[in-house]
Structure formats: C-alpha cells, structure tokens
Protein backbone atom coordinates (compact mmCIF):
# COMPACT_ATOMS: atom_id res chain seq x y z
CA UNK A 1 103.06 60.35 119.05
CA UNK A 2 103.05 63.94 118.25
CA UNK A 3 104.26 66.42 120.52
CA UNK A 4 102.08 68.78 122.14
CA UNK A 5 103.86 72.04 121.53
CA UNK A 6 101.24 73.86 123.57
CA UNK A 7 103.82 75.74 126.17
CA UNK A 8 106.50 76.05 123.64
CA UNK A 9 104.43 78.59 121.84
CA UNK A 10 103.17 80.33 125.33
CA UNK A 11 106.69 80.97 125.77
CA UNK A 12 107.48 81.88 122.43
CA UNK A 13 104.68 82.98 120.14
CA UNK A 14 102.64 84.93 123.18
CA UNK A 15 105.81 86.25 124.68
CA UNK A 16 106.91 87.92 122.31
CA UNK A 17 103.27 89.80 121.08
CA UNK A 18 102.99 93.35 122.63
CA UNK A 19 99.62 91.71 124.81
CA UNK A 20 98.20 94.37 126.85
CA UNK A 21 100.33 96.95 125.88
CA UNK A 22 99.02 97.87 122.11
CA UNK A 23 95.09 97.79 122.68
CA UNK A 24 94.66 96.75 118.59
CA UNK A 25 96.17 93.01 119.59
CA UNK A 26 92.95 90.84 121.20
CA UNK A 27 93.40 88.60 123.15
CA UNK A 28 90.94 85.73 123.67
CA UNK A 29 91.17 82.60 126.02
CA UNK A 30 88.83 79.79 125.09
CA UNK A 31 87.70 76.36 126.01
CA UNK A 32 88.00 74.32 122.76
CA UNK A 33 86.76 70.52 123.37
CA UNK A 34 87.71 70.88 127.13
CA UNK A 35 91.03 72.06 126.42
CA UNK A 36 92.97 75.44 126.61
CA UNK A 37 93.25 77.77 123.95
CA UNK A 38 93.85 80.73 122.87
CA UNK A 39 93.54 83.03 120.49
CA UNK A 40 95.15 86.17 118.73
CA UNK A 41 93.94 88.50 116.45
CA UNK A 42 94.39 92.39 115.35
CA UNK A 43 91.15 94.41 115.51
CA UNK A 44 91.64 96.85 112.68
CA UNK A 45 92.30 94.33 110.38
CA UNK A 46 89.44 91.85 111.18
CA UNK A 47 86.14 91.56 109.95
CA UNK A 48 84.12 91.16 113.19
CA UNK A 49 81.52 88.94 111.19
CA UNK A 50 83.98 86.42 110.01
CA UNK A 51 85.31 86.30 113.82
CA UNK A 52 82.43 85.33 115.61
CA UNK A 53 81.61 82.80 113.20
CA UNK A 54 85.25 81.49 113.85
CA UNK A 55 84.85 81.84 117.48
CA UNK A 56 81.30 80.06 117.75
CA UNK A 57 82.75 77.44 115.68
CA UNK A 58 85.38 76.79 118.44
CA UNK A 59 83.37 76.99 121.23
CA UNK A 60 81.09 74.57 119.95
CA UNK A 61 83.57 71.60 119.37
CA UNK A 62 82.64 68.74 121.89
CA UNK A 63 85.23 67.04 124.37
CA UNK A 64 83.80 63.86 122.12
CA UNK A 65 85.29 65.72 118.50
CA UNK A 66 88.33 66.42 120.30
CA UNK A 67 88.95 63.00 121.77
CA UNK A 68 91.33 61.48 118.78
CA UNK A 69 92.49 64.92 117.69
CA UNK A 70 96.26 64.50 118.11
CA UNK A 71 97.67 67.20 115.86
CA UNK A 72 97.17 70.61 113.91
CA UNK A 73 96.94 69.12 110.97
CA UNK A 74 94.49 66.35 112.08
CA UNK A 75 92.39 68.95 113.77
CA UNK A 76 92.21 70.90 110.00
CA UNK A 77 91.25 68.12 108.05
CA UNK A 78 88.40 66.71 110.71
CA UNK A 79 87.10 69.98 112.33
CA UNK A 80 87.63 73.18 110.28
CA UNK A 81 85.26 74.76 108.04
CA UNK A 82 86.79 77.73 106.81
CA UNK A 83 88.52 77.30 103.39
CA UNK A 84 91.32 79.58 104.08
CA UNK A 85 92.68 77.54 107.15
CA UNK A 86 96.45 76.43 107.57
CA UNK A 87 98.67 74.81 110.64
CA UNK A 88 102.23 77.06 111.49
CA UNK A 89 105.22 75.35 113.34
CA UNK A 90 107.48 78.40 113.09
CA UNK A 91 106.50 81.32 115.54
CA UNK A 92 107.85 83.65 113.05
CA UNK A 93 105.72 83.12 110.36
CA UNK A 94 102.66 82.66 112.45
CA UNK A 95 103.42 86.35 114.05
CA UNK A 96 103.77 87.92 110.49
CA UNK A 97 100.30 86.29 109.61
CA UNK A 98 98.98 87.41 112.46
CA UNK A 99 99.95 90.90 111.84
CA UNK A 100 98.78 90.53 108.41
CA UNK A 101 95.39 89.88 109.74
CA UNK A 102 94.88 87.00 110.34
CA UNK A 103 93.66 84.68 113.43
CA UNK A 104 96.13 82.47 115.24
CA UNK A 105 95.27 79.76 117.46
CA UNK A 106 96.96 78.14 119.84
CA UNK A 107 95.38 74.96 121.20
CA UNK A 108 96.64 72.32 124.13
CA UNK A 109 97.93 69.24 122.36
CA UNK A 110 98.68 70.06 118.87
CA UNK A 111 101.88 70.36 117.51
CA UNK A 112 101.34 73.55 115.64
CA UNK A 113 99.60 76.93 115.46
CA UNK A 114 96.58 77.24 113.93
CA UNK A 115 96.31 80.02 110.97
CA UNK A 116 92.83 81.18 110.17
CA UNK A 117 91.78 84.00 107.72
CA UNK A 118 89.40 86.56 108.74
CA UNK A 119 90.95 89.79 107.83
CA UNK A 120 89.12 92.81 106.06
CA UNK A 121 91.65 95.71 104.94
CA UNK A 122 90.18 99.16 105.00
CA UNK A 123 89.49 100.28 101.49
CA UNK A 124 88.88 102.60 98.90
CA UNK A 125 87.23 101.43 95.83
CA UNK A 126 88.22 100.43 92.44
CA UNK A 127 87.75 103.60 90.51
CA UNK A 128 89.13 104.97 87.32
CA UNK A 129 92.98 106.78 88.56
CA UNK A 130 92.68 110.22 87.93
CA UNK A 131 95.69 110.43 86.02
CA UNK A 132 95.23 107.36 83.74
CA UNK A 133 91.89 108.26 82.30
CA UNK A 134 90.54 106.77 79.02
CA UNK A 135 87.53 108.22 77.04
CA UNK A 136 85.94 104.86 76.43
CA UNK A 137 88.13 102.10 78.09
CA UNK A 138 87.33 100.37 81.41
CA UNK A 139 86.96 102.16 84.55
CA UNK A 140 87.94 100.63 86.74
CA UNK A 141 91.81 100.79 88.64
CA UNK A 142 94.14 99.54 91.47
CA UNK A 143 93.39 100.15 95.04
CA UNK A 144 96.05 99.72 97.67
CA UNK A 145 95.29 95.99 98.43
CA UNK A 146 97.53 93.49 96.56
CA UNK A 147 94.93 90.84 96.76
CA UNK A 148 92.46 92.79 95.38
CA UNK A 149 94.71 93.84 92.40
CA UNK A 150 95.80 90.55 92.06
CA UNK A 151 92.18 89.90 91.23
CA UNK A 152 91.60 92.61 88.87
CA UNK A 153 94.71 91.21 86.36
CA UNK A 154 93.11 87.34 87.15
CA UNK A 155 89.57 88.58 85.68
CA UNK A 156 90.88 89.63 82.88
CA UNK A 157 93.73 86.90 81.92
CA UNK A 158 92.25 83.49 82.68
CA UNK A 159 94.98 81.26 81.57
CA UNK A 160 97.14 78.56 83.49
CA UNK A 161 100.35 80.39 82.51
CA UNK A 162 99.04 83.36 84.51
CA UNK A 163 101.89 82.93 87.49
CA UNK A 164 102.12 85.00 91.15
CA UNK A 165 104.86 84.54 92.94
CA UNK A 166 105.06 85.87 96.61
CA UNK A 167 107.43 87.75 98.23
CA UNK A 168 108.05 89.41 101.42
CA UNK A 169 110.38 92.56 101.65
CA UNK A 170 111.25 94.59 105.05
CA UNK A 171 112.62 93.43 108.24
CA UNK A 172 110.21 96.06 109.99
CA UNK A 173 107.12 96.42 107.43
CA UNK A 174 107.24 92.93 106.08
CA UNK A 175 105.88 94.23 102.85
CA UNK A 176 103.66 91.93 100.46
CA UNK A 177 105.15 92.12 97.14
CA UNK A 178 104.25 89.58 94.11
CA UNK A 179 105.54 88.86 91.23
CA UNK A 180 103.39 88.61 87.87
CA UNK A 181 104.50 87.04 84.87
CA UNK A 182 102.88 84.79 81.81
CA UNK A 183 104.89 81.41 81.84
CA UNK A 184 106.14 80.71 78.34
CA UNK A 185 106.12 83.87 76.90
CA UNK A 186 108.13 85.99 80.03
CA UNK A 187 111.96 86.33 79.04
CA UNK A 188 112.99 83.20 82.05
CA UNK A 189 116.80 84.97 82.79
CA UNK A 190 115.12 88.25 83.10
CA UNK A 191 112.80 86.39 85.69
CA UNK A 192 115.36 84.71 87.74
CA UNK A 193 117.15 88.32 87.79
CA UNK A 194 114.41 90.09 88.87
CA UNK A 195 113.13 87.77 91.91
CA UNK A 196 117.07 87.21 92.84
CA UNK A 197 117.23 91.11 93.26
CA UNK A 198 114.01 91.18 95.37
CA UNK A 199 115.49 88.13 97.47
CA UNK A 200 118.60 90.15 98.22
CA UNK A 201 116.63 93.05 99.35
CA UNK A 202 117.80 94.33 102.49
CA UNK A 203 115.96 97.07 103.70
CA UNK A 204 114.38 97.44 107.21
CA UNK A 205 111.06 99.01 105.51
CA UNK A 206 109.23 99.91 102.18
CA UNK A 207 108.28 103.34 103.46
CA UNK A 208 107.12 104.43 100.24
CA UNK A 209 105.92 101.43 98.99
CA UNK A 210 106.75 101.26 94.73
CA UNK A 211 109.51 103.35 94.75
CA UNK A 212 111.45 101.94 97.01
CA UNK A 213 110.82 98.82 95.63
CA UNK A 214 112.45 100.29 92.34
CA UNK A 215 114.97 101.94 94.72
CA UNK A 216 116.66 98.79 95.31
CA UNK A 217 115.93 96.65 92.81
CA UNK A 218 118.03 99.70 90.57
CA UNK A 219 121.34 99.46 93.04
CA UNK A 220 120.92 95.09 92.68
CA UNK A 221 120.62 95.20 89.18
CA UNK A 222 123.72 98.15 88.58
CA UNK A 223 125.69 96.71 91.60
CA UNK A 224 129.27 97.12 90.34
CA UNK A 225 128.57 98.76 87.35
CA UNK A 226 127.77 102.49 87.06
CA UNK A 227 125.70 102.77 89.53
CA UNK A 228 126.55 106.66 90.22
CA UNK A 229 125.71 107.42 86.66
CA UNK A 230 122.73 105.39 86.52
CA UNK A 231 121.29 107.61 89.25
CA UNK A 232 121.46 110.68 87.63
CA UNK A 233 119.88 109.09 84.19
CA UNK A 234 116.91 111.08 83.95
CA UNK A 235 115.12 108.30 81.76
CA UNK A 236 112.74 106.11 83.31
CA UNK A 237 113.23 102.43 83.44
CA UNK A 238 110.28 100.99 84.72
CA UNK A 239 106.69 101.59 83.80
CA UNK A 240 104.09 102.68 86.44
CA UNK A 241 100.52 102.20 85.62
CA UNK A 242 96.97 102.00 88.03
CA UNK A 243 95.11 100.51 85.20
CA UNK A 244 94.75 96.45 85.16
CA UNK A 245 93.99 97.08 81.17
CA UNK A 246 97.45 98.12 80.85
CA UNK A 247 99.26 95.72 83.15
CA UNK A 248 97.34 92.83 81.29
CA UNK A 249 98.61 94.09 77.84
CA UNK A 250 102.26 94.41 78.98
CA UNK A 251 101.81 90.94 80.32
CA UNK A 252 100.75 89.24 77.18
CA UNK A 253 103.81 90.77 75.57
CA UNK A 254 106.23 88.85 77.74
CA UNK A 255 106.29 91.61 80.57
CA UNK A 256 107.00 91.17 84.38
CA UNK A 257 104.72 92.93 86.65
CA UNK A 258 105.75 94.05 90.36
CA UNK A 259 102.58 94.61 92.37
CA UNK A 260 103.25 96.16 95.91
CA UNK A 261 101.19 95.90 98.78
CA UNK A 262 99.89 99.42 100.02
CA UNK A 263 100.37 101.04 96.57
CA UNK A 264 97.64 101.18 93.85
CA UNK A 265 100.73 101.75 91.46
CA UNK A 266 102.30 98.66 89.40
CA UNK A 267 105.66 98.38 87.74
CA UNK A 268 105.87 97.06 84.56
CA UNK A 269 109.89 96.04 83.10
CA UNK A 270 111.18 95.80 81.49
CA UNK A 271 110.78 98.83 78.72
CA UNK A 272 112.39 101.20 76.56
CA UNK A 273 111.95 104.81 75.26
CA UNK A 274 109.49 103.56 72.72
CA UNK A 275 106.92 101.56 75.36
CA UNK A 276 106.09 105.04 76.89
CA UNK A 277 104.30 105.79 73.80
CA UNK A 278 101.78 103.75 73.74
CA UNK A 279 98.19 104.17 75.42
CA UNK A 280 95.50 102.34 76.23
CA UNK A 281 93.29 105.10 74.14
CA UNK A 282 94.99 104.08 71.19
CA UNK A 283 93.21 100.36 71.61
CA UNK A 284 89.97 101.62 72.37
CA UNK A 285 89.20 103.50 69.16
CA UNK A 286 89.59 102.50 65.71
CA UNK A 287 92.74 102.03 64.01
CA UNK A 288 93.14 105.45 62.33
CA UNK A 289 92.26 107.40 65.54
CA UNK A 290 94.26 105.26 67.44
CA UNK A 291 97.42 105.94 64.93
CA UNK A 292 95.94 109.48 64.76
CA UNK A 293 96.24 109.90 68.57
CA UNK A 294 99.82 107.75 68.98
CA UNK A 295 101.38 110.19 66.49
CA UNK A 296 99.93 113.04 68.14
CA UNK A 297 101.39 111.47 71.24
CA UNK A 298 104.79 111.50 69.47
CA UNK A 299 104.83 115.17 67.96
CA UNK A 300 104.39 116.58 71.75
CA UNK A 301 106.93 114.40 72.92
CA UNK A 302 109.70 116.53 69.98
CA UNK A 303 107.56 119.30 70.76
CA UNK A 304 108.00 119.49 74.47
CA UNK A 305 111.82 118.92 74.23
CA UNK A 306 112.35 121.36 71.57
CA UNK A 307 110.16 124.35 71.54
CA UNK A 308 111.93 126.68 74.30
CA UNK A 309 115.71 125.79 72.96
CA UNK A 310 115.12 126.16 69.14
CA UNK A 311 112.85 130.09 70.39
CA UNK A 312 115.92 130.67 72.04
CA UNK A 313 118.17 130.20 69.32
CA UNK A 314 115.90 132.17 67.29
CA UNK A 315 115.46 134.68 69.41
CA UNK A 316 119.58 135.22 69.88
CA UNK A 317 119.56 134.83 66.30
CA UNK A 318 121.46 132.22 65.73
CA UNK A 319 118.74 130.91 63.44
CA UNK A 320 116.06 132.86 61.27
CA UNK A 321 112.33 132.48 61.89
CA UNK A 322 110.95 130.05 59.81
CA UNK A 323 108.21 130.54 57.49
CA UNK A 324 107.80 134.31 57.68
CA UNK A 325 107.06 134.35 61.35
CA UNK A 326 108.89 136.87 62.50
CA UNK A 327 105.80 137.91 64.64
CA UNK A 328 106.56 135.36 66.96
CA UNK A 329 109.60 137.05 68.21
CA UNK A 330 109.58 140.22 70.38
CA UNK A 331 109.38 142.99 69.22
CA UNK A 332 110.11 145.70 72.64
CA UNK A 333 113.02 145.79 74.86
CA UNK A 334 112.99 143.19 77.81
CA UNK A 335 114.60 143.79 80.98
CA UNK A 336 115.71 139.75 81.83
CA UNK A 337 117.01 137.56 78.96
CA UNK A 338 114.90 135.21 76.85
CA UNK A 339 117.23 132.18 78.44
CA UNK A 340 116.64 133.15 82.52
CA UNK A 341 112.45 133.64 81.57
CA UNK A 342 112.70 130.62 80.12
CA UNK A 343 114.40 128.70 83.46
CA UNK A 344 112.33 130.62 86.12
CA UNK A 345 108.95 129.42 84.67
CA UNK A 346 110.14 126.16 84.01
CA UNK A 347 110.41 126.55 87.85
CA UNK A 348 107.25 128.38 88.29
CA UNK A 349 105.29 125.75 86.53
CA UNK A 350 106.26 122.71 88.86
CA UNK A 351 106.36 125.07 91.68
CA UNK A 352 102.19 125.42 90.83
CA UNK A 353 101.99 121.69 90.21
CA UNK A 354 103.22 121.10 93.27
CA UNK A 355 100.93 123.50 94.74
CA UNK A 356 97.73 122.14 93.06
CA UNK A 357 98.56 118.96 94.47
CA UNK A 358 98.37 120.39 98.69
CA UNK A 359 95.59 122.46 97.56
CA UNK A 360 91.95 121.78 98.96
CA UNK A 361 89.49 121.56 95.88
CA UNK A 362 87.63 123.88 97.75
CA UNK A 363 90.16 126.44 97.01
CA UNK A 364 91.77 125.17 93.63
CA UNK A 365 89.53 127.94 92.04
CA UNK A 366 91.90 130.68 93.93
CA UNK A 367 94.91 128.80 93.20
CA UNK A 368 93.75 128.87 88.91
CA UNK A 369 93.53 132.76 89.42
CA UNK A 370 96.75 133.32 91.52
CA UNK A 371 98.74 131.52 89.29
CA UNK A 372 97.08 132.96 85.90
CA UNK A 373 98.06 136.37 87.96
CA UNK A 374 101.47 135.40 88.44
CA UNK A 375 102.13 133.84 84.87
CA UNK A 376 99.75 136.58 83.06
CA UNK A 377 99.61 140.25 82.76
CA UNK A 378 101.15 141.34 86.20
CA UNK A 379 104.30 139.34 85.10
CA UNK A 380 104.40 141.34 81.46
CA UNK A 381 103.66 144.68 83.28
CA UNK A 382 105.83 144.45 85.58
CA UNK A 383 108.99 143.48 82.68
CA UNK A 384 109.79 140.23 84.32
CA UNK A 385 108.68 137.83 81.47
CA UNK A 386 107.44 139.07 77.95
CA UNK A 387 104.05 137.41 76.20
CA UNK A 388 105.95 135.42 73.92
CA UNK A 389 108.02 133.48 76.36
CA UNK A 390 105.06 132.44 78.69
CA UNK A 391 102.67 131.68 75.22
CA UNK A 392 105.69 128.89 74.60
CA UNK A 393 106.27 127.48 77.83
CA UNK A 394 101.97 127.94 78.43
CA UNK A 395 102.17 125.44 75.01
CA UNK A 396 104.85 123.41 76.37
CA UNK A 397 103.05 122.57 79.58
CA UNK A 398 99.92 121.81 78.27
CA UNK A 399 101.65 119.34 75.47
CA UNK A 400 103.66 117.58 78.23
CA UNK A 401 99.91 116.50 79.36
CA UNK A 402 98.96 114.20 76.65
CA UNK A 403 102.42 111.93 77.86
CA UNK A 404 101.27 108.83 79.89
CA UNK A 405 104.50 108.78 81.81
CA UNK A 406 104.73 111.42 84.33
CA UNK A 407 108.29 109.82 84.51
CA UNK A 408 108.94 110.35 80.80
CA UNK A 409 107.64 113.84 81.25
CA UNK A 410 110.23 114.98 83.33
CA UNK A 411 113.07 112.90 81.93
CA UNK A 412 112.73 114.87 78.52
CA UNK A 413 112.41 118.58 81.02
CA UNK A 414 115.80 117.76 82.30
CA UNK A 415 116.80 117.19 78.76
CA UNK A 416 114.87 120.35 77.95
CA UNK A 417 116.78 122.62 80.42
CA UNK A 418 120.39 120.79 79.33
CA UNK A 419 119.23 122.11 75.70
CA UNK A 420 118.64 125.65 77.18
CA UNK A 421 121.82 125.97 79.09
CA UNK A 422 123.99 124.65 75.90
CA UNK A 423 121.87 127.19 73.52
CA UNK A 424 122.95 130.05 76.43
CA UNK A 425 125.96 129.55 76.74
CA UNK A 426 127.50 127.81 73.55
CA UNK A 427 124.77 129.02 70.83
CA UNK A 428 123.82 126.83 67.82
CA UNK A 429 126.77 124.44 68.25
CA UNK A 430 125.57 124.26 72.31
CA UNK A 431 122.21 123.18 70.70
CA UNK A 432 123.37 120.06 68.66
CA UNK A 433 126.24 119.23 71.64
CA UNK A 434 123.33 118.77 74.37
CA UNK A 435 121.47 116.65 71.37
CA UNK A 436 123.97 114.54 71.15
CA UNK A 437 124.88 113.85 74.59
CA UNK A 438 121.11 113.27 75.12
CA UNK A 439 121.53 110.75 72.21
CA UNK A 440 124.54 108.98 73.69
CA UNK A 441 122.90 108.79 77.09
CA UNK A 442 119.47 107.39 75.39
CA UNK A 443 122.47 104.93 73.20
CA UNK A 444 124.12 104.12 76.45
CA UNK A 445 120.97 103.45 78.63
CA UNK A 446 120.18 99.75 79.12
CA UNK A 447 116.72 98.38 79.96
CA UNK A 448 117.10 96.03 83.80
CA UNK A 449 117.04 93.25 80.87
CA UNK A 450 120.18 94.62 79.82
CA UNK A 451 119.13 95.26 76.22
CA UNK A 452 118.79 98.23 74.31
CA UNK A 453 116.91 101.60 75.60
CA UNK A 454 116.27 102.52 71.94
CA UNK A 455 115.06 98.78 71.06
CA UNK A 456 113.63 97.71 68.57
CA UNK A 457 115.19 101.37 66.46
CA UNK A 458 119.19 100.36 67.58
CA UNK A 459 119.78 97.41 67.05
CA UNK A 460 116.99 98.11 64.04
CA UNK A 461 113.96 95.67 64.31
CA UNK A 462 110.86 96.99 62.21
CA UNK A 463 108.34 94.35 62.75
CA UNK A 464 108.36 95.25 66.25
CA UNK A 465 108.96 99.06 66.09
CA UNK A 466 106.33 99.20 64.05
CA UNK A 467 104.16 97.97 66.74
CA UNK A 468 105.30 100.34 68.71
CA UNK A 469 105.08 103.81 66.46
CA UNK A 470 102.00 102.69 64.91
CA UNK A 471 98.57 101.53 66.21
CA UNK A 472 98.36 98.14 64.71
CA UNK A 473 95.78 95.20 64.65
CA UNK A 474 96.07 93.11 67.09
C-alpha cells in the first residue's frame, strides 16, 4: 500500500513557499477526480497557454479515472499527457523546480509531488553577438537561456557522444550550469577535474553568472598551489565565446564546454596562448585568406605589445630609427615625457571604452567628437601629448581590434605597460628584462589541464602547432 503523503507535503512543501506574501507565486486549489489538490506555479515564468491546458486537463479527470490511482507514479503513466511530466518525493527538489518554472502538484493520495513543465523564460533572440561578428559565417548566437543554447550546439553536432551533464551551483540562486563534452575524444581526467571542482563549489550565488563560475573553478583547481600568483597572471585561461560555431569546433577537438544559465557567454578549456588565435573567419573563406587573415591576426598581436616600448626606446635613443625614418620621431620640444604620454592614453583609451559602453547610441555621435577632441588637436595645442605619440597608440588601439579575445587583449596591455615602465626606467636592458619575465610567466603558466601554456611550441609539437599558426584543411 503506498502512503498517501498528501499532509506531509502541506506541512512541508506549502509551508515553506512565501504564499501570499510574493504575489509572482499562484496559488491554485483544485478538485482532481473528487480529491484535493493543489497547485503551485510562478507567473513570470509560465506560459499561460501551456497552464490552462494543464489545468483543464486536471479538472477534467473523473472520480471513475481516479478510482485505482494509488500513487504519483501510477497517476503519470495512466493519466498525464504532457511529455515533460515527472513525480518528486523530496520537497527540496520539487521547490527548486518550481522556482525554475515549473508546475507542482500536490494531490490527496499519492505518495509524491507531481512535476509538470510549463515554463516560458523571457527572451531575447538568437542574433549574431556584436562582438563576435563574421563576414560570411552563421548568424546566429547564444541568448541567456541554457536550454536554448544547449539546442543551438545539438543542431549542429548530432552524434551520440554529444554528452550534457547537469549541474546546479548556489545555495541562494541555484544556478543551471551544464557541462558539454564529446565522449571519446574529451581528455576523461581533465573531465573528472573539472565537474569535481564545480561539485565543490560553495558559493551562496552566481551573481555574475560566467565569471564567477571561472572565479571558483580557478581557486579549486590552484587550491594549495600558487594561488596568489595565479591571480595576478594577466593571461587568460579559459576561452569565452557567444557563437555555437565556435563552441562546436572546440568540441570536436576534445574541448569541455561550461554553459551557464543567465549568460549568453560559454567557456571553452582548456587552451593555451596559441588557441586565441584562431577565428571562425579563418574557416569561412578559402585557405589562403584564411592563412592571410590568421597571420594578420598574429602580426597585431607583436604589434600591439611592441609598438609603444620599442618608440620609446627610440625616442630616448637607446636605439636608432630603422630604415631612414627618422620622421617618425619628434622633431619640437615637448613639455611631458614620451613614457608618461604614453601611460595616460593608455588610460584615456579604456577610460573612452568604458564610456562608449554607458553611452546611449543616441548620443555615441557626441561621445566620437569629445573624445577625437580630447585625443586630437586640443591635446597637441595645448603641449600635453605630441602627434606622434597619439598616431602610435591611435595604431595600437585599432590593431588590438582584430584580437578575438577581449581577454587576450588586455593580458598583452598589462604586458605592454610592464615593457614601458622597464624601457623608463632601466632603458634597453629594461626592454629585454620585462621580455623575459613575460616569457617566464607565459613558460610558467599552466592550462586548468595542467599542461603547457605555450603547447604545442614548448614542449615542441609541429603537427599540431601547425594547426594552430596556419589555416589548414580540415
């Protein structure tokens, strides 16, 4: 005889739901076969169609149906229509669902709560991410729903060994997080290491959804072992993407993919210096544009961490101009040295970047012209900066555009500005000291697999960085 559980879960599912006092949390007592019932669901995150077809459903049941019903799970397999329809004993589990969005039901005589989909998240829609554009790949990109990402990677790999494994992170925001991975090909200890560290999560919320994610999964994976240094390593360690074309490449390649509820951003580890250069633009032309546009990709990378240390050196004269042009270097007397224009408009720049970001696009028009004031004439007039400082930083900026990484991007600026300060202070030999320690902390970096930052150049593998510097058939 099963036990009818019935006032067990008045007592503790419906006691401990905010009823009455948060007006989002319906309420709705039924009648279900002659019996009592009830039933709980959250109004923003409902789709009114799919409840009244749940509710008529109920109220229609017959005192006849109901006659030999004796449990939940009885009750599913005889009565239920709805494909997404499961029974819950623990109250726990059945309050999180609920406050996913969907239905629970409670129902005299059964032995467990009734779980019944018929949510509908508010969302945007799929569109190309603004900062992940491609001139003639697929436009479409991750919203802030994990099921409908989930279904944007399953379109385009449909293969058994296409695995999602669920997780659940925050005592508070109970966080939908899931796991993606190719079975077979994924690297299995790298696996186990990754969902261990999301088990061991402790965190009462994932406030900002992806990076705290990476927030924690950093201090599991470097517990008791650097972890202080590993914070201030400026180089990236994991991946973030909004396009499903790029997620589904990684994946192929053995890749583990973190996909975050409320975030259209994905993580992708693990990867090294060398996976930031690729781009999906590379695949989506032929193969000498696509090498064309990778090695372009990888100039402005050298570029963007060179240019303002090696001016300054040449400007200090510590080296000579090369190639006869010794037009490039000023020519008039300049009130503030080469080195401190060089560190305010590195802050000036991100100061507007930030800016551009709060700013209306009703007024980003006035912002271009304010800042064009600010870095342009009035700033040469007035002796603060001198033409040839802003032309290299104005070259700098723009190169640090064609990086996919925003990450990356900055990693090599702090770089940048180490390479400044050494050139100020210690001259040529501060130059090639702040290379080096760059180089020892790129030697020294480990991917959250534990291998090499710098694979597949140290230890030296050239089948596969030659997939990685060149655009190659696939």
């Amino acid at each position: 005889m099963v036990k009818n559980n019935y006032p067990y879960f008045l007592d503790t599912f419906v006691g401990q739901l905010p009823v009455g006092e948060s007006f989002d949390l319906v309420e709705r007592r039924l009648s279900i076969g002659g019996r009592d019932g009830r039933m709980y669901f959250l109004d923003g995150l409902s789709d009114g169609q799919k409840g009244q077809l749940l509710l008529d459903f109920l109220m229609e049941i017959s005192v006849r149906e109901m006659k030999n019903i004796e449990s939940a799970d009885q009750f599913l397999a005889s009565l239920v229509p709805f494909i997404t329809a499961t029974a819950e004993s623990d109250v726990n589990m059945a309050a999180k669902q609920m406050y996913a969005g969907l239905a629970a039901i409670l129902l005299d005589g059964l032995d467990k709560i009734l779980i019944v989909d018929i949510r509908r998240y508010p969302l945007r829609g799929i569109e190309e991410p603004e900062k992940e554009k491609t001139l003639r790949g697929a436009k479409d990109g991750f919203n802030e729903s994990i099921m409908s990402n989930i279904g944007l990677i399953r379109r385009r790999i449909r293969d058994n060994r296409l695995i999602f494994k669920y997780h659940m992170i925050g005592a508070k925001s109970k966080t939908d997080v899931a796991v993606c991975y190719m079975k077979g090909i994924v690297d299995d200890a790298l696996l186990e290491k990754v969902t261990s560290a999301l088990d061991n999560i402790k965190i009462d919320s994932i406030s900002v959804g992806d990076q705290s994610i990476v927030e924690q999964l950093m201090k599991e994976f470097h517990r008791g072992r650097g972890g202080l240094a590993s914070s201030f390593n400026p180089f990236p360690k994991v991946r973030y993407t909004q396009r499903p074309d790029v997620v589904c490449a990684h994946l192929t390649e053995g890749k583990i993919a973190i996909i975050v509820d409320n975030t259209p951003t994905v993580l992708l580890l693990p990867v090294g210096i060398f996976n930031f250069t690729q781009d999906m633009d590379d695949y989506y032309f032929p193969l000498i544009t696509g090498n064309y546009l990778r090695l372009l990709r990888i100039l402005n990378m050298v570029l963007i961490l060179l240019a303002t240390p090696v001016y300054l050196l040449t400007c200090e004269g510590h080296i000579e101009a090369p190639f006869d042009l010794d037009f490039i270097l000023p020519k008039d007397d300049y009130a503030l040295p080469v080195f401190w224009q060089f560190l305010l408009l590195e802050l000036a720049i991100d100061a507007l970047k930030l800016a551009s970001l709060n700013t209306p696009n009703s007024l980003g028009m006035s912002l271009s012209v304010i800042g064009a004031l600010i870095l342009g004439e009035f700033s040469i007039d007035s002796g603060w900066f001198i033409a040839q400082t802003i032309l290299v930083m104005a070259v700098v900026a723009l190169a640090s555009f064609t990086q996919p990484s925003m990450e990356l991007s900055y990693g090599i600026k702090f770089i940048r500005v180490m390479l400044l300060i050494g050139c100020h202070l210690w001259g040529f030999w501060g130059f090639f000291g702040g290379l080096f320690l760059a180089f020892l902390m790129l030697v020294t970096t480990k991917t959250v697999s534990g291998h090499s930052y710098l694979f597949p150049l140290i230890p030296f593998y050239w089948p596969a960085l030659k997939k990685l510097l060149f655009r190659t058939s696939r």
